[in-house]
Protein backbone atom coordinates (compact mmCIF):
# COMPACT_ATOMS: atom_id res chain seq x y z
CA UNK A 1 95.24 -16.52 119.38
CA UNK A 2 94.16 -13.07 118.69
CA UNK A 3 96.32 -11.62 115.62
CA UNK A 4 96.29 -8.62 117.72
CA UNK A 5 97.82 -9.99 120.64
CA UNK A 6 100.27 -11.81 118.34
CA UNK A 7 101.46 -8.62 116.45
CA UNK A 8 101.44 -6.48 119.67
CA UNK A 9 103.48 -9.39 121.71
CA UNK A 10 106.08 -9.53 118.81
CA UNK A 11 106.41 -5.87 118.81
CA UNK A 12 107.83 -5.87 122.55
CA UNK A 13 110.93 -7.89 121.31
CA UNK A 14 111.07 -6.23 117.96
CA UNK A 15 111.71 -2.78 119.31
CA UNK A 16 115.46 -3.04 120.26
CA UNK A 17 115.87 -5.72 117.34
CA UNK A 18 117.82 -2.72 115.06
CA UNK A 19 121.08 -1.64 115.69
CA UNK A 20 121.17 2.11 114.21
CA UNK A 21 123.76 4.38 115.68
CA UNK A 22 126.58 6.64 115.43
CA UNK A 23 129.91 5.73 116.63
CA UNK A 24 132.59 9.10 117.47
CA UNK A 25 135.53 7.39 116.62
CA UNK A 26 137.51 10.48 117.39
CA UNK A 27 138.53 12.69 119.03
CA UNK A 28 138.71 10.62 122.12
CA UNK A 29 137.93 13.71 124.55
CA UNK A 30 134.60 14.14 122.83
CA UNK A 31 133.54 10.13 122.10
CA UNK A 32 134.32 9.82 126.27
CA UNK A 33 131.77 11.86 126.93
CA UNK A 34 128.87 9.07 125.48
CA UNK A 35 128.80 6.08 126.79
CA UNK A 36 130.22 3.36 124.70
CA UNK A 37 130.92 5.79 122.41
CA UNK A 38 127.85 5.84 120.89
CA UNK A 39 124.71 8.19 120.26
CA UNK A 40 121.21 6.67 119.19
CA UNK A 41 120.06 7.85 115.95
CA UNK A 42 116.53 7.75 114.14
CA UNK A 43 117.09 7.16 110.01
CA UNK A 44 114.17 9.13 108.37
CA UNK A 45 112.32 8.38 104.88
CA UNK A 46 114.50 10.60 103.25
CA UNK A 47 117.80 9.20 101.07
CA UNK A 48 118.66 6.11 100.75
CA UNK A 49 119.34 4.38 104.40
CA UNK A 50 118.17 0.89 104.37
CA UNK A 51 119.05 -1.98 105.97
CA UNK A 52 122.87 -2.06 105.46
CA UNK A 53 123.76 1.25 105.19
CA UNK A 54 127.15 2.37 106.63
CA UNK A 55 129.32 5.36 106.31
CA UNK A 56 132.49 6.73 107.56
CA UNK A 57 132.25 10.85 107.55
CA UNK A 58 133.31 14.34 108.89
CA UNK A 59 130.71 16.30 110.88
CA UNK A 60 130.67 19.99 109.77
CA UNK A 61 128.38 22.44 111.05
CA UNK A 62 127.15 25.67 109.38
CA UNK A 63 129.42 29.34 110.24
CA UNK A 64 128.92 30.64 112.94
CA UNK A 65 127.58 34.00 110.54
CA UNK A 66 124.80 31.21 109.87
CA UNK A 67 123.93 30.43 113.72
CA UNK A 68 120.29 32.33 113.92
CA UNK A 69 117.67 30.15 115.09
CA UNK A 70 115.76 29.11 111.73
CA UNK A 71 119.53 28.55 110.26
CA UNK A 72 118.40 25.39 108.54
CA UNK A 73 115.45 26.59 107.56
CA UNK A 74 117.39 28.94 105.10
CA UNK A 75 120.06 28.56 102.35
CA UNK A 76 123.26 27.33 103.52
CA UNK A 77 126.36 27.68 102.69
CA UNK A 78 128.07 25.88 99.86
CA UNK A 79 130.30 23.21 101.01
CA UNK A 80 134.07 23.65 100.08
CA UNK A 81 135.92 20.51 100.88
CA UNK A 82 139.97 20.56 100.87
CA UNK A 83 141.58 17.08 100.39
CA UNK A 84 143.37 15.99 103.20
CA UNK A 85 147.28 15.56 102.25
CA UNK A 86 147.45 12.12 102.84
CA UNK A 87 144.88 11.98 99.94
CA UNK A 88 142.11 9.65 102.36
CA UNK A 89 138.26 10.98 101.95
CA UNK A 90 135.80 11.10 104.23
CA UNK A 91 131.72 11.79 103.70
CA UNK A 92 131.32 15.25 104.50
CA UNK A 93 127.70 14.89 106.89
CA UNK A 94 126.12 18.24 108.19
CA UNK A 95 124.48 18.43 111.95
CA UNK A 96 122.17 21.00 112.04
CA UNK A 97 119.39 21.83 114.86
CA UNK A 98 115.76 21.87 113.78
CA UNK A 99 113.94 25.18 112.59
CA UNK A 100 110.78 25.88 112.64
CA UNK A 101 109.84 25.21 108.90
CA UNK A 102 109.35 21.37 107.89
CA UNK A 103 111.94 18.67 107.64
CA UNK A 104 111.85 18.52 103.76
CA UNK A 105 113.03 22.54 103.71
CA UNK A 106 115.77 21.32 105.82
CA UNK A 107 116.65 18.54 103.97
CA UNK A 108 116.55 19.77 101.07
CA UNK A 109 118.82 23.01 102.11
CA UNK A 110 120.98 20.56 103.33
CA UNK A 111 121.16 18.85 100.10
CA UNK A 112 121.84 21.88 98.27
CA UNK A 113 124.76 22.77 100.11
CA UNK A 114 126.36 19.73 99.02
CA UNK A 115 126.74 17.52 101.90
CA UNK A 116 126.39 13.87 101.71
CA UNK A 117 124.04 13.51 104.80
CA UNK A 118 122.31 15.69 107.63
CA UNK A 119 121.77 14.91 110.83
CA UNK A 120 119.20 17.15 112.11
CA UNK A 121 119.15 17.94 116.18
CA UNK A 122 115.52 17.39 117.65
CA UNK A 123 114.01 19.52 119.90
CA UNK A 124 114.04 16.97 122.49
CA UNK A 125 115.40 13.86 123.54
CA UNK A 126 112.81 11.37 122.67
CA UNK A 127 113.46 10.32 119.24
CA UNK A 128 111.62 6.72 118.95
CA UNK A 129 108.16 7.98 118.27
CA UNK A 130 108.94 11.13 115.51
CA UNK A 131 106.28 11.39 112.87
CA UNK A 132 106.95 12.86 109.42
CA UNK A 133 103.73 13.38 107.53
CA UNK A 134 105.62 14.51 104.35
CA UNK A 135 105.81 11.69 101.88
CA UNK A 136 104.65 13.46 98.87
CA UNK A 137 108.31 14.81 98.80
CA UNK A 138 110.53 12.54 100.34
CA UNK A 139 111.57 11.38 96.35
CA UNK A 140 113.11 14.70 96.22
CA UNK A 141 115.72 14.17 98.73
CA UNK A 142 118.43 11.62 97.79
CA UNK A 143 121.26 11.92 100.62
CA UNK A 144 120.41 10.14 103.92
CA UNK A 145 118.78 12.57 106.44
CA UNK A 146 118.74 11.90 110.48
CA UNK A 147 117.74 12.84 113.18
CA UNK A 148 119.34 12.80 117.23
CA UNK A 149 118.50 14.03 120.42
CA UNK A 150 119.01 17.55 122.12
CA UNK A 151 121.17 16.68 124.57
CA UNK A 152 123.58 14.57 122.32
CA UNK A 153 123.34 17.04 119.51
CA UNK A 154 124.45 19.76 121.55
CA UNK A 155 127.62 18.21 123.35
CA UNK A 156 129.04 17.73 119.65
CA UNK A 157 127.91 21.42 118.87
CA UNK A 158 129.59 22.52 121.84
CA UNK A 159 132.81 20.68 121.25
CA UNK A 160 132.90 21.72 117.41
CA UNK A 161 132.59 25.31 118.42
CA UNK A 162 135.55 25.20 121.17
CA UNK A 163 137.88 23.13 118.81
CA UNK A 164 137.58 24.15 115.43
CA UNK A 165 140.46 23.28 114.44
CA UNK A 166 139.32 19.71 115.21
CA UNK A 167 137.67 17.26 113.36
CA UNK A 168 135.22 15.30 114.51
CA UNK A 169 135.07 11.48 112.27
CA UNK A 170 132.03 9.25 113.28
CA UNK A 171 130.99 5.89 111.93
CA UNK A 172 126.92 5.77 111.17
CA UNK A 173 125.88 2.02 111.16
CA UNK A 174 121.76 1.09 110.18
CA UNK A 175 121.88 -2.60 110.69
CA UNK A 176 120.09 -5.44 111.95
CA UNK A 177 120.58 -7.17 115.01
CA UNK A 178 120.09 -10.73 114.56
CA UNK A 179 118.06 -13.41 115.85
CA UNK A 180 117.23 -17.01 115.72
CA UNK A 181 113.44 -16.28 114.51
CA UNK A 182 113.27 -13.61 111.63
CA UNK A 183 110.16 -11.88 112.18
CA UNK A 184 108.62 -10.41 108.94
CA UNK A 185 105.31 -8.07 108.68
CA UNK A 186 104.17 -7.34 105.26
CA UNK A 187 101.04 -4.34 105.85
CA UNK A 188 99.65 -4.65 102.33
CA UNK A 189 96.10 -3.73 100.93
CA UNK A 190 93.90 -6.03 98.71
CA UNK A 191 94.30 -5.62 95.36
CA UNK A 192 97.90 -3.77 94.96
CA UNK A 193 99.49 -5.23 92.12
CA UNK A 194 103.32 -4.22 93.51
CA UNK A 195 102.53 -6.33 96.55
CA UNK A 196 101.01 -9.03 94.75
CA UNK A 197 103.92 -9.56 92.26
CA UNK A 198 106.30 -8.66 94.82
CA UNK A 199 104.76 -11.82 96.34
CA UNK A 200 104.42 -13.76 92.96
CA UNK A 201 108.37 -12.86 92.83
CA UNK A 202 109.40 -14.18 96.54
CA UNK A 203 107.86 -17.52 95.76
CA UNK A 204 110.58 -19.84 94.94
CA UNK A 205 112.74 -18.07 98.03
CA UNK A 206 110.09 -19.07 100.91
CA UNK A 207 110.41 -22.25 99.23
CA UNK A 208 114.46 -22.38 100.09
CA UNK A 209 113.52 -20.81 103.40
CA UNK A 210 111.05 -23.75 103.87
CA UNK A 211 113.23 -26.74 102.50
CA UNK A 212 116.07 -25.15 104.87
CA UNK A 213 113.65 -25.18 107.92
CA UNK A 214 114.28 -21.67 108.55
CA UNK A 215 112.74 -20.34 111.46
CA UNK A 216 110.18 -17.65 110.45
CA UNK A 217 107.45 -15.90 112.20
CA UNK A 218 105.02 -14.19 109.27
CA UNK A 219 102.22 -12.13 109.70
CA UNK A 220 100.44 -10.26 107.16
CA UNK A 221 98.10 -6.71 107.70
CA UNK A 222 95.77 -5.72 105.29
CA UNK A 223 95.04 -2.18 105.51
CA UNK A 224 91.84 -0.22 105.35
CA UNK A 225 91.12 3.42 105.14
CA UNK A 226 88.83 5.77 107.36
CA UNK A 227 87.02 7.89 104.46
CA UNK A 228 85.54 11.64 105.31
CA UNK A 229 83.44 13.29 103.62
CA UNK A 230 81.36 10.26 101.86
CA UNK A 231 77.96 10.55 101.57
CA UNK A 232 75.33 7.53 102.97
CA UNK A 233 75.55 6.04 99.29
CA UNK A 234 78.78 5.98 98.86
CA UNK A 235 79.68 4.76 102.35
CA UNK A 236 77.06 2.11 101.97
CA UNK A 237 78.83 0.85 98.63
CA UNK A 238 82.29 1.28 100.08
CA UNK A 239 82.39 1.06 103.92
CA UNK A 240 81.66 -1.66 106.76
CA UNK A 241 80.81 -0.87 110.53
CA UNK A 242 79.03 2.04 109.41
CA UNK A 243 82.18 3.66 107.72
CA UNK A 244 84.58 3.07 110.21
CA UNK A 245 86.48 0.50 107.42
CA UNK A 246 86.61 1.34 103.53
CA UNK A 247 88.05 0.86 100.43
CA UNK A 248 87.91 2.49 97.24
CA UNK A 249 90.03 2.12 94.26
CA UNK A 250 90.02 0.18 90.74
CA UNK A 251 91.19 -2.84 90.53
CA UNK A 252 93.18 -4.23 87.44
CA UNK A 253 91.41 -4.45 84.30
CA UNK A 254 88.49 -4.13 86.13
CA UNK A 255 85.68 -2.05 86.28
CA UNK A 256 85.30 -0.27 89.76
CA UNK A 257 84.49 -3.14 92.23
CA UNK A 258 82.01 -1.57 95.43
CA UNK A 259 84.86 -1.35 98.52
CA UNK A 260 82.79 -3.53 100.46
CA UNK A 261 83.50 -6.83 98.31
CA UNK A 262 86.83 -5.64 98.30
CA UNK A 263 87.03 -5.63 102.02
CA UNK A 264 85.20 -9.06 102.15
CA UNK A 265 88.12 -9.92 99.96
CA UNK A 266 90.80 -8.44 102.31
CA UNK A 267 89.32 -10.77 104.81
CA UNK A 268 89.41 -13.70 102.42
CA UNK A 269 92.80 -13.25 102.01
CA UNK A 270 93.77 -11.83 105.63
CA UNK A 271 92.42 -15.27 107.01
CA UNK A 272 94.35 -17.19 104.80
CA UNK A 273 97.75 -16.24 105.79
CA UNK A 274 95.85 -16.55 109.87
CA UNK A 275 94.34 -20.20 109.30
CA UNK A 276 96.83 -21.59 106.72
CA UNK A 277 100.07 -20.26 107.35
CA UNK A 278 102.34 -20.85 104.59
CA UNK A 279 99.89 -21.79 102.13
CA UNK A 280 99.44 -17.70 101.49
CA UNK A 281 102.05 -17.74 99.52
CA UNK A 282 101.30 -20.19 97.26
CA UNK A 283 98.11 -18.66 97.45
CA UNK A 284 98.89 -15.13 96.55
CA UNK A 285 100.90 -16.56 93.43
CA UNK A 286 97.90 -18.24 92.18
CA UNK A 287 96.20 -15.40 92.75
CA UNK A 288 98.03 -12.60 90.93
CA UNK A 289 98.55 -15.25 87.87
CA UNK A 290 95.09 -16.34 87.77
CA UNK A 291 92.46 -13.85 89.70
CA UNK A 292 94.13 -10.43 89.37
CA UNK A 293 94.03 -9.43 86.32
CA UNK A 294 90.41 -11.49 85.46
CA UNK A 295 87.92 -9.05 83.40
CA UNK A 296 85.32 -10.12 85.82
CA UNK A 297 85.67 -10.18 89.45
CA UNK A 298 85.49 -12.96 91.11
CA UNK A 299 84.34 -13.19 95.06
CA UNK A 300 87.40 -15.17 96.63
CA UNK A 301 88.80 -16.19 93.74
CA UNK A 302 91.06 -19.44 94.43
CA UNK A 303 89.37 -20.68 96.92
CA UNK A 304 89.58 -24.55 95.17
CA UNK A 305 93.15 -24.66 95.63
CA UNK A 306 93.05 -24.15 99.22
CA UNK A 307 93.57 -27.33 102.00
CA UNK A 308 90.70 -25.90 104.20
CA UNK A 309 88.48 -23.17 102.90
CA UNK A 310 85.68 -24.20 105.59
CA UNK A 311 88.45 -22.86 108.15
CA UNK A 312 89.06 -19.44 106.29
CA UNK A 313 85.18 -18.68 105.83
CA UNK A 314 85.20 -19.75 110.02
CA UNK A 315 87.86 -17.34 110.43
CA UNK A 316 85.49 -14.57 108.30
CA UNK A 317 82.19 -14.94 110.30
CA UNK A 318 84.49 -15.07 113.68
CA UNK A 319 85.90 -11.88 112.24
CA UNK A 320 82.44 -10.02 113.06
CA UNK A 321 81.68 -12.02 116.23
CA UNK A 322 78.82 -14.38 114.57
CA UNK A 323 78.36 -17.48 113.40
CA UNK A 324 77.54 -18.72 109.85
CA UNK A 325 73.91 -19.29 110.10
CA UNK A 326 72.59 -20.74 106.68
CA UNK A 327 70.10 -18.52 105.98
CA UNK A 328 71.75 -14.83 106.34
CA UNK A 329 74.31 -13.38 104.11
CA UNK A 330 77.82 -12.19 105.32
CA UNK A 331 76.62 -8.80 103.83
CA UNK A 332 73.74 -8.62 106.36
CA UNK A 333 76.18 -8.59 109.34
CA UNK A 334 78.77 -5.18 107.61
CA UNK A 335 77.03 -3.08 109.95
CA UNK A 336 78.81 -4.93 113.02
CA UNK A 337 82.00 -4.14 113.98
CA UNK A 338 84.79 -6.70 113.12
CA UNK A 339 87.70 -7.56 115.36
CA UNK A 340 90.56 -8.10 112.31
CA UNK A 341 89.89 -4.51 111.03
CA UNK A 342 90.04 -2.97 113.91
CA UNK A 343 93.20 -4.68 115.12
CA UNK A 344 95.00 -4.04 112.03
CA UNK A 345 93.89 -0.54 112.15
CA UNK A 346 95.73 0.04 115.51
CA UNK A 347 98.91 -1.98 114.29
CA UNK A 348 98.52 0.11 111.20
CA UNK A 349 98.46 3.14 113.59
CA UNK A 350 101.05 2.41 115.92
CA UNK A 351 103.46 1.64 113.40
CA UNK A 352 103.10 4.82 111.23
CA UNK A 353 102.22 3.02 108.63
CA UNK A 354 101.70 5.77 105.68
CA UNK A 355 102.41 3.56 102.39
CA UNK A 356 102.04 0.64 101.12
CA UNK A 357 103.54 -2.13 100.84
CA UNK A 358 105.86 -1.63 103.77
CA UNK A 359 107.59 -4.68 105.27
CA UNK A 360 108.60 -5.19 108.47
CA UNK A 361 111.87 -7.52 109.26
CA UNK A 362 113.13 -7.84 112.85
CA UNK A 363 111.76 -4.24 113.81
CA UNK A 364 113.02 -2.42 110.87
CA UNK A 365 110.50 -0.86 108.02
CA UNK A 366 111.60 -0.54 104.66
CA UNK A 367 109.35 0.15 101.24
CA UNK A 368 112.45 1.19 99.15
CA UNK A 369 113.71 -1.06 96.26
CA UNK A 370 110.49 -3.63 96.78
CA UNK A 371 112.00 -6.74 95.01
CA UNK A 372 111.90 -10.39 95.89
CA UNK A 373 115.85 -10.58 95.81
CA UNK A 374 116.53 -8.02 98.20
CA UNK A 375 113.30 -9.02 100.51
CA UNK A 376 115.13 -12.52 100.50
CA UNK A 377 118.58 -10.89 101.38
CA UNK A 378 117.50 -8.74 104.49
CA UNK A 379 115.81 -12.09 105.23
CA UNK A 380 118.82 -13.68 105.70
CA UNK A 381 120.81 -10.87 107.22
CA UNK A 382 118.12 -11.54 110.07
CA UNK A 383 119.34 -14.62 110.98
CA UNK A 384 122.36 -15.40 113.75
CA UNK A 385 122.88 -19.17 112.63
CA UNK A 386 124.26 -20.33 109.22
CA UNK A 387 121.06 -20.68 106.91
CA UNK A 388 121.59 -23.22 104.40
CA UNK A 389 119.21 -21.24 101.76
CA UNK A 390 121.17 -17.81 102.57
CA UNK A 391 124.76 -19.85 101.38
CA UNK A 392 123.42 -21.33 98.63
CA UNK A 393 121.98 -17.56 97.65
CA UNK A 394 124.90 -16.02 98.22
CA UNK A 395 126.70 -18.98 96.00
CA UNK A 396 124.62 -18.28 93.01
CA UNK A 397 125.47 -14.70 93.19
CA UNK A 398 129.09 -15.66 93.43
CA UNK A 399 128.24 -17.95 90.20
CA UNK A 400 127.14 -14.72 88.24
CA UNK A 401 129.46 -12.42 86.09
CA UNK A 402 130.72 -9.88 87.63
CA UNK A 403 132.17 -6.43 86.42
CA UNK A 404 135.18 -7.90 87.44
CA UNK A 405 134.66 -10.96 85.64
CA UNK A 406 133.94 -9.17 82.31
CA UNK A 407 137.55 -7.22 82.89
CA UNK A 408 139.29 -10.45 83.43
CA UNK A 409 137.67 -11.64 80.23
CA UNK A 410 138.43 -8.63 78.35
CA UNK A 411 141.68 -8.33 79.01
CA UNK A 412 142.06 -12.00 78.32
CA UNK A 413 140.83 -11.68 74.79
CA UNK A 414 143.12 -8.79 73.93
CA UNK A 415 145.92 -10.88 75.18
CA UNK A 416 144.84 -13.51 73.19
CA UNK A 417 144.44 -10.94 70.17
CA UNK A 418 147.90 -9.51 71.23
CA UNK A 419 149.74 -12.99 71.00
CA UNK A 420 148.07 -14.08 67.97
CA UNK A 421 149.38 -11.41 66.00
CA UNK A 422 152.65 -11.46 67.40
CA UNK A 423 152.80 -15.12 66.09
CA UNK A 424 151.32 -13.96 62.63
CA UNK A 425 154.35 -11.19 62.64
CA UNK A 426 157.09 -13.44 62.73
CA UNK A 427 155.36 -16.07 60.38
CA UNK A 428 155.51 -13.56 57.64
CA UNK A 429 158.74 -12.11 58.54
CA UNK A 430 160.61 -15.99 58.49
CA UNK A 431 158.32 -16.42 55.03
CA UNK A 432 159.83 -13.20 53.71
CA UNK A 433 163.75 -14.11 54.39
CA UNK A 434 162.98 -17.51 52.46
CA UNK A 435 161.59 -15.81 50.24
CA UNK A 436 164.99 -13.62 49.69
CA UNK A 437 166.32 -16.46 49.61
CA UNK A 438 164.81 -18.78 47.59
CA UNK A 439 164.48 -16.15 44.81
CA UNK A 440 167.98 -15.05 44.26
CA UNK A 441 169.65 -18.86 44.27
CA UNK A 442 166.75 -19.74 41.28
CA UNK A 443 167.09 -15.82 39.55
CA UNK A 444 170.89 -16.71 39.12
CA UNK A 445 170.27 -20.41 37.81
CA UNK A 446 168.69 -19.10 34.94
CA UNK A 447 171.23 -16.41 34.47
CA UNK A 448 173.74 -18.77 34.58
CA UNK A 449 172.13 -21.02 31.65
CA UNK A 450 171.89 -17.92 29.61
CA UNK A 451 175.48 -16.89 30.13
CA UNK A 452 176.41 -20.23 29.23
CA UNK A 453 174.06 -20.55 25.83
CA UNK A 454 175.88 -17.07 25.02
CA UNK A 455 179.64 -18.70 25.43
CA UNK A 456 178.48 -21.90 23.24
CA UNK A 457 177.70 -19.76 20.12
CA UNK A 458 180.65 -17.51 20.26
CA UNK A 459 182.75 -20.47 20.24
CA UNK A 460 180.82 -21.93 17.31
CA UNK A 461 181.75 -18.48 15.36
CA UNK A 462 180.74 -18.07 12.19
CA UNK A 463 179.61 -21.78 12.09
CA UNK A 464 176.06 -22.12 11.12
CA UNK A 465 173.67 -22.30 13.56
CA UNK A 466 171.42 -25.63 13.65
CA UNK A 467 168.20 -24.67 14.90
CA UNK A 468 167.72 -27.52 17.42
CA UNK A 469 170.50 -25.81 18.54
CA UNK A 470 168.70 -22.32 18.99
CA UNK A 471 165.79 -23.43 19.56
CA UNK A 472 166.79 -25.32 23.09
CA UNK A 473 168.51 -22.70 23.83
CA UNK A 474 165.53 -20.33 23.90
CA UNK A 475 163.81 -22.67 25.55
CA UNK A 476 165.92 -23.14 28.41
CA UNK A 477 165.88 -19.23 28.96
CA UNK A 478 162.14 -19.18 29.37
């Protein structure tokens, strides 16, 4: 079936497969005015809002002194929070309506002024399809950032500036609706070592997926670039159908490889995970720990290990609409157009695809915090059935020592400490009173012997003294 066709169908289901939204938990005469309760919400690039991600906050809106119509396109006003008596906290989030300068000037005034999110009011009130071309930034901003529709946005400005002595506490969830397939798309591009250790890393989880027969539905996009500006030389080293695909870029610890074996290569790979299925992932470890980092490139490099290669070099000439004819080389035919570019172009495209790696799971794109664990864990999060390889994950994290587990054993050793020389104390004390003892009952035994010696030789008087006599009695002093 056309990978196309297969991406595109999956999309249709995907689209309502996250769940991100903002509950108005009170007061109850504004949340009655949206049904259920709820307003849809679109989570930007900026912050930290992944998969996960829920908060229970204040909305606060800038002074009405503020209210021109570029307001959050200028400095706001420092946030001033006083506890509530009760001593409770809630995340102080700011709603805003959108200026005319960028959404990183907003966001970032909206950091400044110390709130722990924005929500930023659109202009209208389609919100699925909002493109923010401003990337380059977005590691500058750290608090979530938002953004809802006019109409929405207004009612709550409305009802904030009639009751101001009201406050306004929503619930923002960004979670996954679950299914019984998980649906994963990785959009990767040949040759990036994050995505091929990322891979390299994931390994031994698709194999508990796998053993556990989770249900999974994989698809992988390799992405090429449209260059401007190249000259005939360079697109003829670096393009295919005439410069509509091309690559350019280093690989590792290799010299600079033309982008046209490197697309071959995509291909290579690309038809892999389309012909083979699973076996890309063995694949793609083998790869990164034996063809990666080679000195020397090498023109699809672990091809041996695979159960069909005949089927992947079918799905390469297919891939430009001819067939392998004996006498021609592939290279001959990079003037055609080629049917898996092009249809991971538009994917690409229609996705907003503007780094990568980005993954895909049940509808929802994250490229933040790229590591096998947490790939694995919104994985499972996908799934509405009991997965035996999720349990035993989240058993082996329950296995590990946690903070709490290192206070427990902390404590425990001072205890331990504590009672030991508690023990010690009152062995020395009891020593010391025997000691007392002992001492005084032997001190007046000798005394006693001396007193006595004394008495015997007054009695004897002038007698004279024998020295056997003397001399036992000397001795029985010392």
């Amino acid at each position: 079936m056309n990978l196309l066709y297969i991406i595109l169908f999956s999309g249709i289901f995907l689209f309502h497969l996250s769940n991100e939204r903002i509950i108005i938990d009170s007061p109850q005469k504004l949340s009655n005015q949206f049904p259920k309760k709820e307003i849809k919400i679109f989570f930007t690039k900026y912050g930290n809002a992944d998969l996960g991600f829920k908060i229970r906050g204040k909305l606060y809106t800038p002074k009405k002194s503020s209210k021109t119509k570029n307001y959050s396109c200028k400095e706001i006003e420092k946030l001033n929070i006083i506890p509530d008596p009760d001593g409770s906290f809630l995340y102080p989030i700011l709603l805003v309506s959108k200026g005319d300068c960028s959404y990183y000037e907003m966001s970032k005034n909206i950091q400044n002024s110390g709130y722990y999110m924005g929500i930023i009011i659109y202009n209208n009130n389609n919100i699925d399809n909002i493109i923010i071309n401003e990337d380059n930034n977005k590691k500058d901003i750290f608090i979530p950032i938002s953004i809802i529709g006019k109409d929405d946005g207004d009612k709550i400005i409305k009802y904030l500036e009639e009751n101001e002595k009201e406050n306004v506490i929503i619930d923002i969830e960004y979670t996954m609706i679950k299914s019984n397939v998980v649906n994963i798309e990785l959009f990767m591009q040949f040759g990036d070592e994050e995505t091929y250790f990322l891979l390299h890393e994931f390994k031994k989880y698709y194999k508990k997926l796998k053993k556990s027969k989770s249900k999974l539905n994989i698809s992988t996009i390799f992405i090429t670039n449209e260059l401007s500006g190249l000259s005939e030389k360079e697109k003829e080293q670096n393009c295919v159908s005439n410069g509509k695909y091309c690559l350019s870029r280093n690989l590792p610890r290799n010299k600079k490889i033309d982008g046209k074996k490197l697309i071959l290569e995509s291909l290579f790979h690309q038809c892999i995970s389309k012909e083979l299925g699973e076996e890309f992932f063995a694949f793609a470890d083998y790869y990164y720990e034996e063809c990666l980092y080679e000195t020397k490139f090498k023109q699809f490099c672990g091809k041996k290990i695979l159960s069909s290669y005949n089927k992947v070099e079918e799905c390469i000439y297919k891939s430009f609409n001819i067939k392998k004819l004996d006498d021609n080389d592939i290279e001959d035919y990079f003037k055609f157009e080629n049917n898996i570019l092009e249809n991971n172009r538009l994917i690409a495209n229609n996705n907003n695809i503007k780094s990568i790696p980005t993954i895909k799971i049940n509808g929802i794109f994250y490229n933040n915090e790229l590591k096998a664990n947490i790939l694995f864990n919104n994985i499972c999060s996908g799934f509405n059935y009991k997965n035996s390889a999720c349990e035993t994950k989240r058993k082996e994290d329950d296995d590990r020592i946690s903070l709490f587990d290192i206070l427990i054993i902390i404590i425990g050793v001072l205890s331990l400490n504590f009672l030991v020389y508690i023990l010690c104390k009152k062995y020395v004390i009891k020593r010391l009173k025997n000691k007392l003892i002992e001492e005084p009952t032997e001190l007046g035994g000798k005394i006693h012997t001396v007193v006595s010696s004394y008495l015997n030789l007054r009695e004897i008087g002038d007698k004279p003294i024998e020295s056997n006599i003397l001399e036992g009695s000397i001795n029985e002093i010392n």
